[in-house]
C-alpha atoms as a PDB file:
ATOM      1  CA  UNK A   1      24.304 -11.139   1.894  1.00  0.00           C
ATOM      2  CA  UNK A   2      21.984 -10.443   4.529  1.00  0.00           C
ATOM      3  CA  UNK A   3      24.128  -7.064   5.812  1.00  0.00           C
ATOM      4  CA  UNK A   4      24.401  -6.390   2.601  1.00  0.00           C
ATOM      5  CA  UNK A   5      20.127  -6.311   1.673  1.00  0.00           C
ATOM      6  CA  UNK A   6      19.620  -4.265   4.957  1.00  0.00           C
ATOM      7  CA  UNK A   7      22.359  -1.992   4.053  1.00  0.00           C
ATOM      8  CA  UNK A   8      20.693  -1.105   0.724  1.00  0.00           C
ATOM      9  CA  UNK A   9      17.166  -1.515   1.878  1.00  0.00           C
ATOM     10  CA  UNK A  10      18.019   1.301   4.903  1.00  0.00           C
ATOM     11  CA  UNK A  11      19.458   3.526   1.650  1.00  0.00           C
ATOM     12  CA  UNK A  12      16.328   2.741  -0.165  1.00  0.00           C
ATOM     13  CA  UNK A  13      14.333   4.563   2.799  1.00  0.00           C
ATOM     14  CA  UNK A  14      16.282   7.493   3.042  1.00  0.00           C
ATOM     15  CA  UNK A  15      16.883   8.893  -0.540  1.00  0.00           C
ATOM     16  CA  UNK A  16      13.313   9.829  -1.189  1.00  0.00           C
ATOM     17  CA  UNK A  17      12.864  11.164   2.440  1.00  0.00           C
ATOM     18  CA  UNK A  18      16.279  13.256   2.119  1.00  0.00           C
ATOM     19  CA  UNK A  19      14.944  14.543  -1.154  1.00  0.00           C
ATOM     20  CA  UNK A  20      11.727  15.655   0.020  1.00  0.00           C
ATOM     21  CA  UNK A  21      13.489  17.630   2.861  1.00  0.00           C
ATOM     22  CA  UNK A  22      15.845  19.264  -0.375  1.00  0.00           C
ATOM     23  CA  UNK A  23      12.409  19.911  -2.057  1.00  0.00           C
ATOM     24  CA  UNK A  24      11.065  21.506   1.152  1.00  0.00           C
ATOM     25  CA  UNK A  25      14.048  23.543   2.370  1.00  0.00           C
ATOM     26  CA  UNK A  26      14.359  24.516  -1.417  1.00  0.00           C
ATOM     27  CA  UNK A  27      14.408  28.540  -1.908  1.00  0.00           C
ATOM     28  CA  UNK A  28      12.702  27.953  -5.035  1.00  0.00           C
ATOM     29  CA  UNK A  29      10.018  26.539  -3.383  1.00  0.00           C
ATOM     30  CA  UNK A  30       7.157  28.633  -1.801  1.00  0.00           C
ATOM     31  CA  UNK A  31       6.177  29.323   1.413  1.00  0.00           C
ATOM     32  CA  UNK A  32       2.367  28.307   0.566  1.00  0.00           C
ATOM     33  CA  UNK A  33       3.997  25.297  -1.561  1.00  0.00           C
ATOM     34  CA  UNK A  34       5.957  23.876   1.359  1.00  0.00           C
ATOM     35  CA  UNK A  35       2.747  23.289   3.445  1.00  0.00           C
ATOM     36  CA  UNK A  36       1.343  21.116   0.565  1.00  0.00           C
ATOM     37  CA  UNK A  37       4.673  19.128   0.620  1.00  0.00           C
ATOM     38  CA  UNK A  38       4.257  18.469   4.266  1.00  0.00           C
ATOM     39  CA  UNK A  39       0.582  17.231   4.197  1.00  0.00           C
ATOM     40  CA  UNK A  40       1.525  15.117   1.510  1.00  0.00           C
ATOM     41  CA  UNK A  41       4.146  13.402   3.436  1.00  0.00           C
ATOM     42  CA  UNK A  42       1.266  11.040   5.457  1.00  0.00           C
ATOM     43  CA  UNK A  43      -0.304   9.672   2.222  1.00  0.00           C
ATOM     44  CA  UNK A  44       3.611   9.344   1.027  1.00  0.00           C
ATOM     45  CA  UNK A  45       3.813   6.516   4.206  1.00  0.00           C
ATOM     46  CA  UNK A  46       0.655   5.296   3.691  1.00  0.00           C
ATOM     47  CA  UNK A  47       1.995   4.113  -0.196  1.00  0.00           C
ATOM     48  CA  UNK A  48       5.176   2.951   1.175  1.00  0.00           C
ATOM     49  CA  UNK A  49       3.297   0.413   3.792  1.00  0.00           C
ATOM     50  CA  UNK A  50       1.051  -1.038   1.287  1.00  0.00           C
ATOM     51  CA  UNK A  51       3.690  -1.663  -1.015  1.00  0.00           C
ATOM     52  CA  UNK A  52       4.930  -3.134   2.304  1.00  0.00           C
ATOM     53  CA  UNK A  53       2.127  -5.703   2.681  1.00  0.00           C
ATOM     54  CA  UNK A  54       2.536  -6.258  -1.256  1.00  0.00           C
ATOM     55  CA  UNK A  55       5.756  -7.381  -1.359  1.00  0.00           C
ATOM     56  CA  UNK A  56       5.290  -9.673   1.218  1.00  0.00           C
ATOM     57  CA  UNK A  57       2.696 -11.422  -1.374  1.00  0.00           C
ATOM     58  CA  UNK A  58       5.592 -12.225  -3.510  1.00  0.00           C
ATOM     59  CA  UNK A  59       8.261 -13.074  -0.333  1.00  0.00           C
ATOM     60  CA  UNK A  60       6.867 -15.243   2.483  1.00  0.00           C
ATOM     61  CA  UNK A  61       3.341 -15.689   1.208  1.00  0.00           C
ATOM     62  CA  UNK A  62       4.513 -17.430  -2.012  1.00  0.00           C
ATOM     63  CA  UNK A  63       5.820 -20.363   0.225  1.00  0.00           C
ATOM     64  CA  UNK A  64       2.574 -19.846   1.819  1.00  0.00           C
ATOM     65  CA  UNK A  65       0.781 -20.934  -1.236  1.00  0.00           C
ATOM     66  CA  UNK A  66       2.872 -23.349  -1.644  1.00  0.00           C
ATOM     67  CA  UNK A  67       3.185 -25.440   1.513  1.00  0.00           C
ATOM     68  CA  UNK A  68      -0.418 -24.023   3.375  1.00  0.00           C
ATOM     69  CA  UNK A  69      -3.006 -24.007   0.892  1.00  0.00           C
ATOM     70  CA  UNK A  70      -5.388 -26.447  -1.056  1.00  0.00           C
ATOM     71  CA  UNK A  71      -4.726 -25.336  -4.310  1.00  0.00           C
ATOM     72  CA  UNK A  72      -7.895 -27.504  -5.625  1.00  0.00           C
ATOM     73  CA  UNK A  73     -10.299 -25.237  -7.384  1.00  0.00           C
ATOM     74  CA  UNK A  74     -13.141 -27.031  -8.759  1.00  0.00           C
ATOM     75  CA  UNK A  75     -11.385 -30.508  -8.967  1.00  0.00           C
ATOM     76  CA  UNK A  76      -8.241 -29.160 -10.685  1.00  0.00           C
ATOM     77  CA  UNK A  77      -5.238 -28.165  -8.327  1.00  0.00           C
ATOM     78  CA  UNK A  78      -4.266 -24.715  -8.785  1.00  0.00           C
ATOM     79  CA  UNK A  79      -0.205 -24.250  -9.186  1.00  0.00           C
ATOM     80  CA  UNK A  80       1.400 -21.985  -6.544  1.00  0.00           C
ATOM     81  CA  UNK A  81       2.414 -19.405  -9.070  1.00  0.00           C
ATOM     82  CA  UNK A  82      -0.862 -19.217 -10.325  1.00  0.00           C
ATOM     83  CA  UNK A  83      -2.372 -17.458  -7.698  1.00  0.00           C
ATOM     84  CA  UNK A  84      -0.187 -14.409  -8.830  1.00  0.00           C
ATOM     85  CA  UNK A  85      -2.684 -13.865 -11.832  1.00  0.00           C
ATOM     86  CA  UNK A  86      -5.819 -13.297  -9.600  1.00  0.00           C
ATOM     87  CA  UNK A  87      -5.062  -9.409  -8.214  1.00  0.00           C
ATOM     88  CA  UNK A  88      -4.370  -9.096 -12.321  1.00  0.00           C
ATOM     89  CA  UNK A  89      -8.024  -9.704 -12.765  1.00  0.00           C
ATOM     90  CA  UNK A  90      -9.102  -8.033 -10.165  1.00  0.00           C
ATOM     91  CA  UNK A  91      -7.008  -5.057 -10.416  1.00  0.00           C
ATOM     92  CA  UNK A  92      -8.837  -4.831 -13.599  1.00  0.00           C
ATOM     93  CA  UNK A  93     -12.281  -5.200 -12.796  1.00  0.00           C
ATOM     94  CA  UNK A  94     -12.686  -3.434  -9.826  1.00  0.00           C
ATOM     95  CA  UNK A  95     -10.283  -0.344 -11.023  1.00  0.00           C
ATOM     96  CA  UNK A  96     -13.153  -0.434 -14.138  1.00  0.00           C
ATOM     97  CA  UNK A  97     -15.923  -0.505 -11.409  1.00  0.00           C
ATOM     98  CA  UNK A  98     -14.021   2.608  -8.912  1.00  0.00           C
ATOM     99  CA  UNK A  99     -13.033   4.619 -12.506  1.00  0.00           C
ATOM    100  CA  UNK A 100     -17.116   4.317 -13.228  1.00  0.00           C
ATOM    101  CA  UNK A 101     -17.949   5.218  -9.678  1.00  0.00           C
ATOM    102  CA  UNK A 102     -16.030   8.272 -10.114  1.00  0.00           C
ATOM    103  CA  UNK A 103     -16.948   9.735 -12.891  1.00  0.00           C
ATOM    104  CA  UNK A 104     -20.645   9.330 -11.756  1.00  0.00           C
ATOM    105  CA  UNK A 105     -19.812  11.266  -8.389  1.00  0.00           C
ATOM    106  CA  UNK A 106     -17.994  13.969 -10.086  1.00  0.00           C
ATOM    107  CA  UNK A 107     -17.672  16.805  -7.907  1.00  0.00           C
ATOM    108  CA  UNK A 108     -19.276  14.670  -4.979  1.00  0.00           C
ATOM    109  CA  UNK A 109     -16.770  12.231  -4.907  1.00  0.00           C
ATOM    110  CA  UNK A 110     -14.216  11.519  -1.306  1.00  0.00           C
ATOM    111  CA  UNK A 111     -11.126  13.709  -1.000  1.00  0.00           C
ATOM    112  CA  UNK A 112      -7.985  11.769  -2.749  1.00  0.00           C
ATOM    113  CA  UNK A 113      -6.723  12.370   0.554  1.00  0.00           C
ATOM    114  CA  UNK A 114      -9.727   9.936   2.093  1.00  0.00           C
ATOM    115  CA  UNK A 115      -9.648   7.696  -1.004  1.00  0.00           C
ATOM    116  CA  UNK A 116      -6.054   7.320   0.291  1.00  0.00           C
ATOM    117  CA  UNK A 117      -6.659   6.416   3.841  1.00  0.00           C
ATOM    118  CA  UNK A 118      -9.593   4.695   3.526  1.00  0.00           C
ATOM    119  CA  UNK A 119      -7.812   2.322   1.041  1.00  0.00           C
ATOM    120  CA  UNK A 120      -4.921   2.119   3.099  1.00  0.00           C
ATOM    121  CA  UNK A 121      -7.050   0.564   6.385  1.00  0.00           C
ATOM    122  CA  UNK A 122      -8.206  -2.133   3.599  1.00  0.00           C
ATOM    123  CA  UNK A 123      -4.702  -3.395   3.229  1.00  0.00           C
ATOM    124  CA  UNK A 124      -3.757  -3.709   6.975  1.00  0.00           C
ATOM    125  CA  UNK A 125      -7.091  -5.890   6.772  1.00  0.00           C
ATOM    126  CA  UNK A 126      -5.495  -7.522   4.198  1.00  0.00           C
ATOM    127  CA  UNK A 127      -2.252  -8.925   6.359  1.00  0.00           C
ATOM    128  CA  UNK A 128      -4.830  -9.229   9.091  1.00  0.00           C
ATOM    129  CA  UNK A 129      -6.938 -11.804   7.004  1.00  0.00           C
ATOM    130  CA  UNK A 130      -3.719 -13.732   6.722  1.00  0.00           C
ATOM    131  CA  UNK A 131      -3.440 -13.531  10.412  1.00  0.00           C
ATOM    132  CA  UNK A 132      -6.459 -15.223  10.647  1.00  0.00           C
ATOM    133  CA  UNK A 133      -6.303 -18.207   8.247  1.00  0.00           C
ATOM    134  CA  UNK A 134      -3.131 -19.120  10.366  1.00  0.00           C
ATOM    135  CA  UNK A 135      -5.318 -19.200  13.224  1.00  0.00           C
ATOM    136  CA  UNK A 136      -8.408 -20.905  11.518  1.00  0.00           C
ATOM    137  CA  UNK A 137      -5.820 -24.061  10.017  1.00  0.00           C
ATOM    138  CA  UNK A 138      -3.214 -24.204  12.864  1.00  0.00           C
ATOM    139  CA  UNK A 139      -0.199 -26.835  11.815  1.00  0.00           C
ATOM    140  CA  UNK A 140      -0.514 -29.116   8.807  1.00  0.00           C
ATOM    141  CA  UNK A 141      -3.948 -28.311   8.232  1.00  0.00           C
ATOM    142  CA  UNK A 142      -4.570 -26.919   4.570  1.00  0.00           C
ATOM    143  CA  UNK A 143      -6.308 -23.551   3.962  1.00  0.00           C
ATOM    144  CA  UNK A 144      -9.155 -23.314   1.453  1.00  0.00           C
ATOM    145  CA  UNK A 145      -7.636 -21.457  -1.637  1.00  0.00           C
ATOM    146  CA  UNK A 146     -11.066 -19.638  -1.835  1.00  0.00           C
ATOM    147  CA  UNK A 147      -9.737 -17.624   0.638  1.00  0.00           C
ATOM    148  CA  UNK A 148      -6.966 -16.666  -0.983  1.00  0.00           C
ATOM    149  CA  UNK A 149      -9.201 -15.211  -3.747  1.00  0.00           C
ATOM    150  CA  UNK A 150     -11.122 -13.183  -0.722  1.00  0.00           C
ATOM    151  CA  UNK A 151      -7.659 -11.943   0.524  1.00  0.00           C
ATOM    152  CA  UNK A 152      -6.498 -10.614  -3.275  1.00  0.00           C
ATOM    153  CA  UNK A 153     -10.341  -9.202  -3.547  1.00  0.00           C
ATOM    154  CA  UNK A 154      -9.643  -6.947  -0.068  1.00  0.00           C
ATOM    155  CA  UNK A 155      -6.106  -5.593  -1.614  1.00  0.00           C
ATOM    156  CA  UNK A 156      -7.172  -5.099  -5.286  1.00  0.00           C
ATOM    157  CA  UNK A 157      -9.931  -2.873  -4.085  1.00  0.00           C
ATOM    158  CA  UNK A 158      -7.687  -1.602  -1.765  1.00  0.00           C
ATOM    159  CA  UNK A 159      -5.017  -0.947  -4.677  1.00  0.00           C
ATOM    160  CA  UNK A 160      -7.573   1.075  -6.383  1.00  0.00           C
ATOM    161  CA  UNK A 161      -7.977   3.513  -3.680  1.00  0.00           C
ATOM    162  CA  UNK A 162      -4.658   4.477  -3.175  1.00  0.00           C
ATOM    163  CA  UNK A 163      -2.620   3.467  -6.342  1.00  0.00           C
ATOM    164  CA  UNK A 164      -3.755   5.787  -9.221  1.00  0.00           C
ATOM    165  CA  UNK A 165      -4.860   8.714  -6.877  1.00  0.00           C
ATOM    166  CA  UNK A 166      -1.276   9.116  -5.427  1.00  0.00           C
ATOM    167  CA  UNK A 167      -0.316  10.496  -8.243  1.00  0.00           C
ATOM    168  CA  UNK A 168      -3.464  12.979  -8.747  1.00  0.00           C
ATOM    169  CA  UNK A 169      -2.506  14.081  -5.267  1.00  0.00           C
ATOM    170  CA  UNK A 170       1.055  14.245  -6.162  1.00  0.00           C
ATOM    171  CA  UNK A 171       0.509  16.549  -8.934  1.00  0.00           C
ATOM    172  CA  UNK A 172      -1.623  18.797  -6.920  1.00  0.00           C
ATOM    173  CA  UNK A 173       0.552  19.025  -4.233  1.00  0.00           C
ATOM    174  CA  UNK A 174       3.706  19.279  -5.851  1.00  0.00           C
ATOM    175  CA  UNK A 175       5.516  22.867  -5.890  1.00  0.00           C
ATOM    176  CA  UNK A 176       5.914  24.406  -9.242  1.00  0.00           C
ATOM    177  CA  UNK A 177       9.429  24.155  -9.364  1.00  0.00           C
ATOM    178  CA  UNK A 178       9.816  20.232  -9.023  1.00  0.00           C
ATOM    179  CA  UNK A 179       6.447  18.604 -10.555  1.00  0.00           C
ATOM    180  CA  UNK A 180       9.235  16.059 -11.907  1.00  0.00           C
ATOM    181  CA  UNK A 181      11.146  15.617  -9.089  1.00  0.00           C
ATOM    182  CA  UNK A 182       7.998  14.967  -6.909  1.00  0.00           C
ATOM    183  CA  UNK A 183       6.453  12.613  -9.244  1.00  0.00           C
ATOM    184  CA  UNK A 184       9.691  10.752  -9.259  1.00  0.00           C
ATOM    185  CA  UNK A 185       9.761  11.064  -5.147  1.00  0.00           C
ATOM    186  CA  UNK A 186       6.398   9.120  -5.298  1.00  0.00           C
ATOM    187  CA  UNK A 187       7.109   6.621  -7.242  1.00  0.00           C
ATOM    188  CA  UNK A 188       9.938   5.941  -4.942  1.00  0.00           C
ATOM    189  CA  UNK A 189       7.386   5.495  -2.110  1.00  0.00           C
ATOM    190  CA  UNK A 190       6.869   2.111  -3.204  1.00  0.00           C
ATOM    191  CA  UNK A 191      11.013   1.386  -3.235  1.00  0.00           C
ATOM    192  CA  UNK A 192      10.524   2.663   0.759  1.00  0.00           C
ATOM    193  CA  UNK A 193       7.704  -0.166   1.113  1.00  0.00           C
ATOM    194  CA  UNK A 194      10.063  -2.756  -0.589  1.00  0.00           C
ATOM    195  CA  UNK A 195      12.915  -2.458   1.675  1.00  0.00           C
ATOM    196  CA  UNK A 196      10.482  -2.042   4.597  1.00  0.00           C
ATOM    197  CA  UNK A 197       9.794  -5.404   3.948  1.00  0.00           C
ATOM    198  CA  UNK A 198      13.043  -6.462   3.333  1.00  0.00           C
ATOM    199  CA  UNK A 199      13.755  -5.726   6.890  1.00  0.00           C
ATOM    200  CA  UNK A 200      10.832  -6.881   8.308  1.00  0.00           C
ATOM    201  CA  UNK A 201      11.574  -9.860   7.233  1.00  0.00           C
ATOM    202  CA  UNK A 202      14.778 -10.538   9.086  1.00  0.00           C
ATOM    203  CA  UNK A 203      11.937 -10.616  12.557  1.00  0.00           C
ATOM    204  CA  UNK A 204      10.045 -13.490  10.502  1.00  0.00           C
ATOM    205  CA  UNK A 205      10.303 -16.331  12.490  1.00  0.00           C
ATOM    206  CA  UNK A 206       8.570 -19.634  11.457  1.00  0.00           C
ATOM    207  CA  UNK A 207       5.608 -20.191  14.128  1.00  0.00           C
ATOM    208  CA  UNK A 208       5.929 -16.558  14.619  1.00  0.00           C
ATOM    209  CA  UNK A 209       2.930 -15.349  11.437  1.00  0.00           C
ATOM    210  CA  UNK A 210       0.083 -14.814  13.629  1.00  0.00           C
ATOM    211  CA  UNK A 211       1.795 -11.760  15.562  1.00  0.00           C
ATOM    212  CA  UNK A 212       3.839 -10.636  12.687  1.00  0.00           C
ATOM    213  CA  UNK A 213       1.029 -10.278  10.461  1.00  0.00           C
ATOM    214  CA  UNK A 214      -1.275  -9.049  13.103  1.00  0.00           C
ATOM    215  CA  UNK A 215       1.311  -6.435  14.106  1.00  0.00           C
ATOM    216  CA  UNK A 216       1.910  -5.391   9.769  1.00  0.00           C
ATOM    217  CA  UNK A 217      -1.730  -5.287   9.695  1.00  0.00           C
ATOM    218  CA  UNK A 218      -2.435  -2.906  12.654  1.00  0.00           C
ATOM    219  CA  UNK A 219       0.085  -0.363  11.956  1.00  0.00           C
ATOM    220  CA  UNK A 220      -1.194  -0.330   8.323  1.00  0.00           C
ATOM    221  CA  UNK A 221      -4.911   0.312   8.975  1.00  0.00           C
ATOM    222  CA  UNK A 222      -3.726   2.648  12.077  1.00  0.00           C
ATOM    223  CA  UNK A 223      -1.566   4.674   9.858  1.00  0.00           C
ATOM    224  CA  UNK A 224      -4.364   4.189   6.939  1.00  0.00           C
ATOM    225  CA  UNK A 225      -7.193   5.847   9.592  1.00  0.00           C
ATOM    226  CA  UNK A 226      -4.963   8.281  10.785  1.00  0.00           C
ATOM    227  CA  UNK A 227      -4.891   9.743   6.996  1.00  0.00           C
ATOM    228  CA  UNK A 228      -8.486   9.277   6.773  1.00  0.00           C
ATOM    229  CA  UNK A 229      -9.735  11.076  10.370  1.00  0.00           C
ATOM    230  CA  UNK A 230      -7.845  14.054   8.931  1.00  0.00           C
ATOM    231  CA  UNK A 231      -8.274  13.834   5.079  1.00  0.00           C
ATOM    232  CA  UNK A 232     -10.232  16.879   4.939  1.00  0.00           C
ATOM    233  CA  UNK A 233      -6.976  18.973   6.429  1.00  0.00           C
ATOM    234  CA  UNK A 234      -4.581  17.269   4.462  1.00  0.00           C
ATOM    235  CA  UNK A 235      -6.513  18.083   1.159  1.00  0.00           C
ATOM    236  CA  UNK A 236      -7.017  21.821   2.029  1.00  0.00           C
ATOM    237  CA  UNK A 237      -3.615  21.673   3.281  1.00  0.00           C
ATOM    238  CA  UNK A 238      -2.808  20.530  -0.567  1.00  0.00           C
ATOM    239  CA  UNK A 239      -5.026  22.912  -2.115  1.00  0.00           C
ATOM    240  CA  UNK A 240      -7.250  20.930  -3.209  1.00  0.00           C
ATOM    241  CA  UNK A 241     -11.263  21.674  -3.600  1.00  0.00           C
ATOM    242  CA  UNK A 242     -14.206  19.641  -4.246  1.00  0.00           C
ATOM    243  CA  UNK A 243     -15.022  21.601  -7.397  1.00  0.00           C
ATOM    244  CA  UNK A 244     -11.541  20.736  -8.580  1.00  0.00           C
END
């Protein structure tokens, strides 16, 4: 079974990637066009590792909630599951909050390209927080479950960074004759991030967290300020313009 999940998860890299090289190499696509699809390749990753750290919220973390953490929350214990419904609210709230600060900025408003990166550093800080509450409560000891709430707080906000302006970027970038296909090619970024973890899970070794999460973490907000330093070339590289 295990073969078998690596098999499909190294498949589950590859198809998106091998289409974007079909969309690029494409004689229907332009010569202009296939510069946008090759600066949108780095925010492509950047999706695909935070769906990384995501998935891991729903894989190793939910034994982590249930085995690490004092689910008491004002003298009522919290059950494991449970814990799933806070990025709901959050998402919620702070994607109300980012949507408002927006539309106030209007043409002043970040790049999507440094919307992207900058939210993409957020959730490498979000693995990295985990990191640290394994190093605050060493052994038996119980984490506070108000820091659980902190560490869904870091990758909400971070979710409405990169999340909805993907596909803005997406549709800017993509060449006129696959605005489908390229849609479809970023949704399957977050199919790359799932079978990322899926493999990264087979070097998850009990005793091991501190440097596996540390290690998730750092390539994340690497990758994430990579995207950022050079947002400005990726989004002229797109076509995109402030006035847009």
């Amino acid at each position: 079974m295990s073969s078998f999940a690596n098999v499909v998860s190294t498949i589950s890299i590859f198809i998106p990637l091998a289409y974007l090289v079909f969309i690029y190499s494409s004689k229907k696509t332009e010569k202009h066009e296939k510069k946008k699809v090759l600066c949108l390749l780095p925010p492509f990753i950047c999706n695909a590792v935070t769906l990384l750290i995501w998935t891991q919220t729903i894989s190793i973390l939910a034994i982590f909630y249930e085995e690490k953490v004092n689910r008491v929350i004002f003298g009522v214990e919290i059950p494991a599951a449970s814990f799933q419904t806070i990025p709901a609210i959050f998402a919620v709230c702070f994607g109300s909050l980012l949507t408002m600060l927006w539309t106030k900025l209007g043409k002043k408003q970040p790049f999507g390209t440094t919307k992207m990166g900058f939210g993409t550093i957020l959730w490498g800080l979000g693995a990295m927080i985990i990191a640290l509450l394994y190093i605050i409560y060493p052994g038996d000891a119980k984490v506070n479950a108000w820091w659980i709430v902190l560490f869904y707080a870091v990758l909400m906000v971070a979710e409405g960074f990169t999340c909805p302006i993907g596909y803005s970027i997406t549709a800017v970038a993509a060449p006129k004759a696959f605005v489908t296909q390229m849609m479809t090619v970023w949704s399957m970024s977050q199919s790359v991030g799932a079978a990322l973890n899926m493999i990264l899970v087979n070097f998850y070794k009990e005793g091991s967290e501190v440097p596996f999460f540390i290690g998730i973490g750092a390539v994340v907000a690497i990758l994430g300020a990579v995207v950022f330093a050079f947002s400005k070339k990726l989004a002229e590289g797109m076509g995109m313009e402030r006035e847009a």
